[in-house]
Protein backbone atom coordinates (compact mmCIF):
# COMPACT_ATOMS: atom_id res chain seq x y z
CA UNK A 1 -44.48 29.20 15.51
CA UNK A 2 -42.48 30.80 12.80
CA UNK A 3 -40.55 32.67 15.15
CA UNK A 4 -39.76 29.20 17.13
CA UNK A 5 -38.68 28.10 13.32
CA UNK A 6 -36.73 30.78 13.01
CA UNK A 7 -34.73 30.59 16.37
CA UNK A 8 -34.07 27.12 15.56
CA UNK A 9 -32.68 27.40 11.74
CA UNK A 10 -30.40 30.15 13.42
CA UNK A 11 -28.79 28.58 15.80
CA UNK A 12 -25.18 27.42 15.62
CA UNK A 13 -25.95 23.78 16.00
CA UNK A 14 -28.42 23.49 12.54
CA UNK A 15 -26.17 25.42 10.87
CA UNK A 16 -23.17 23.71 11.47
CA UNK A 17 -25.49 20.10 10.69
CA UNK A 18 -26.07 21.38 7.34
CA UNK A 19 -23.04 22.15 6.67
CA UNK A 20 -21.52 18.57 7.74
CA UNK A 21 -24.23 17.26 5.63
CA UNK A 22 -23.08 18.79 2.86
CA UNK A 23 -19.57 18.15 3.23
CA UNK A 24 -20.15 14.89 4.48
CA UNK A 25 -21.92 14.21 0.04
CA UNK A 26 -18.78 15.87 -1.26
CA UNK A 27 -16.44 13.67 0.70
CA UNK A 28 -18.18 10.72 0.00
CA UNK A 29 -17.74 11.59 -4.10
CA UNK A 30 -14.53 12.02 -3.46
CA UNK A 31 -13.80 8.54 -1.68
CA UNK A 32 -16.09 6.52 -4.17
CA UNK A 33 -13.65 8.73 -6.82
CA UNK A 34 -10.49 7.55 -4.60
CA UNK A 35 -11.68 3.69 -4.23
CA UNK A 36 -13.10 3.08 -7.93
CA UNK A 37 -10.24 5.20 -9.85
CA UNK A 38 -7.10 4.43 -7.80
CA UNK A 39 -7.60 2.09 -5.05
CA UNK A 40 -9.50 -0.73 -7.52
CA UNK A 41 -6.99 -0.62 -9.84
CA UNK A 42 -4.52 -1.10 -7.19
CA UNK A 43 -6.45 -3.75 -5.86
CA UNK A 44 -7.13 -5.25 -9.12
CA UNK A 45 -2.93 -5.70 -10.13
CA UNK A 46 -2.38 -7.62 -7.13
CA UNK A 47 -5.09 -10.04 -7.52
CA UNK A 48 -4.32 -10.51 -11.54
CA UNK A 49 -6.06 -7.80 -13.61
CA UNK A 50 -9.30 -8.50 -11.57
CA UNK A 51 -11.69 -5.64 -11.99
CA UNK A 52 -14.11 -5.88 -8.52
CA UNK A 53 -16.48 -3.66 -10.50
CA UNK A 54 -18.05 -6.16 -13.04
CA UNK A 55 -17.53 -9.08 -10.73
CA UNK A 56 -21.17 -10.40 -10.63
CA UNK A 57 -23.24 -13.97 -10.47
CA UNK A 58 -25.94 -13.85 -13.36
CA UNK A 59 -28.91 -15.05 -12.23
CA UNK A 60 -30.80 -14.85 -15.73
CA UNK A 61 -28.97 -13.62 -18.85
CA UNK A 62 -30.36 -10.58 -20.71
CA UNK A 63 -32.70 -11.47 -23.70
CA UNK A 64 -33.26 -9.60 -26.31
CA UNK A 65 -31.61 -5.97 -27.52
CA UNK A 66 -31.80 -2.96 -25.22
CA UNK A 67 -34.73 -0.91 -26.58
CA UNK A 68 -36.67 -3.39 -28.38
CA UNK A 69 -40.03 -4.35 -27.10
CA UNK A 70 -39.74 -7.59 -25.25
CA UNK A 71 -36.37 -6.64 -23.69
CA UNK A 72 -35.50 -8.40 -20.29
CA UNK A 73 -32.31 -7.04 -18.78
CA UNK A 74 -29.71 -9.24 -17.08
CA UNK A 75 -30.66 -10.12 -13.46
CA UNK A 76 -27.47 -10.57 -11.21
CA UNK A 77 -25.57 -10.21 -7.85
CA UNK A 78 -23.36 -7.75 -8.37
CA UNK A 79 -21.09 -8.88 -5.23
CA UNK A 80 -18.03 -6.78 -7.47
CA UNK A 81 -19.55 -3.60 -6.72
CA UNK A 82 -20.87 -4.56 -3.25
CA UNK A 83 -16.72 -5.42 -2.39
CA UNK A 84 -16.13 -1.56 -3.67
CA UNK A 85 -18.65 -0.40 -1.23
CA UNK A 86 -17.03 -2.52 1.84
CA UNK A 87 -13.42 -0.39 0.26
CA UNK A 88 -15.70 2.70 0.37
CA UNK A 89 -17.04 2.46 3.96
CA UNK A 90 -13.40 1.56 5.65
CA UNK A 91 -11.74 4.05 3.35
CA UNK A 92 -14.39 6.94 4.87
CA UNK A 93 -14.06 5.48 8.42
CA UNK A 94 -10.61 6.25 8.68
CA UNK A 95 -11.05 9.83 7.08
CA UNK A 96 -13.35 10.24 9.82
CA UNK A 97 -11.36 8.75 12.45
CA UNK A 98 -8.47 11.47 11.13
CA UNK A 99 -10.66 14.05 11.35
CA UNK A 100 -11.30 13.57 14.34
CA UNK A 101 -8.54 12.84 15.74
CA UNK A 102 -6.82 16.36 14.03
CA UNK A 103 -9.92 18.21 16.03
CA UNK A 104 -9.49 16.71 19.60
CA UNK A 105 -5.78 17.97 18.93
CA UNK A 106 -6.30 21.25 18.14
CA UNK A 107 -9.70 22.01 20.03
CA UNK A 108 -9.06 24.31 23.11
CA UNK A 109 -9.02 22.24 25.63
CA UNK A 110 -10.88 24.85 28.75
CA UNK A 111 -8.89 25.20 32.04
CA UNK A 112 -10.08 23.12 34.73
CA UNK A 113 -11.63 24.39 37.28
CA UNK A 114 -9.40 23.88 40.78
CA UNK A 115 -12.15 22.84 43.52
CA UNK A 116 -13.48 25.05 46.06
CA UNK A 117 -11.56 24.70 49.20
CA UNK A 118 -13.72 24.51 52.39
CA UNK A 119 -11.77 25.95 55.20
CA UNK A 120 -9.42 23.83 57.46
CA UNK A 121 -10.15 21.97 60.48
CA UNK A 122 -8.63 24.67 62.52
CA UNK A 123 -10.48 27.37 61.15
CA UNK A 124 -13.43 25.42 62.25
CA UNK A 125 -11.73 24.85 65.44
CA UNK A 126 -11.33 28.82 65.71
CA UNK A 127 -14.55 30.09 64.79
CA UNK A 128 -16.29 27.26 67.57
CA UNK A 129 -14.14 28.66 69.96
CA UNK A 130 -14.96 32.21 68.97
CA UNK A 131 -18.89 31.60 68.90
CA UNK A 132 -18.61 29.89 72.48
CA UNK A 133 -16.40 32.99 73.75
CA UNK A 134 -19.21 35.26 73.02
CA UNK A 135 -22.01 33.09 74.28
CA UNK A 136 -23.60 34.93 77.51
């Protein structure tokens, strides 16, 4: 069984997961980076200032002071944050979609293979006529 594990960690295709997997966390820092630092911002000048971020609908208000005994925190849709995630997910698609794209271009594309040609009519013909030429 550990050999079977072992044959299977080595192969191209795991290794080649795992490392999608992990660029696939660092890309995604960098996006959320890209769509909360510059893209928001953006965002946020033509719509007046509007910071999606801290864009919520308090449910309850907080009561209390952070710390002390008794505390409640604030309970609220945070639909600001969810509208940076929606930003996130279309900004990664089309990463992905380039990605791609740039690898169908510059994967080898393998020769096709020309089909196997069968031989003629006439060589049919020919070899018929030869078999019934040497038929007693």
């Amino acid at each position: 069984m550990i050999k079977e594990f072992k044959k299977f960690i080595m192969t191209g295709n795991v290794i080649e997961f795992a490392v999608a997997v992990i660029m696939a966390g660092a890309t995604a820092l960098v996006v959320s980076g890209f769509v909360s630092d510059i893209m928001m911002p953006i965002v946020g000048a033509f719509t007046g200032g509007i910071d999606f971020a801290n864009l919520k609908i308090v449910l309850s208000e907080a009561s209390g002071l952070p710390g002390e005994k008794g505390y409640i925190p604030e309970n609220a849709i945070r639909y600001g944050a969810w509208v940076n995630s929606i930003i996130n997910l279309f900004i990664v698609g089309m990463v992905m979609f380039v990605v791609v794209k740039a690898y169908q271009k510059i994967k080898p594309v393998p020769p096709k293979a020309s089909p196997k040609k069968g031989p003629t009519s006439e060589e049919i013909l020919l070899e018929i006529r030869d078999l019934l030429k040497n038929k007693p």
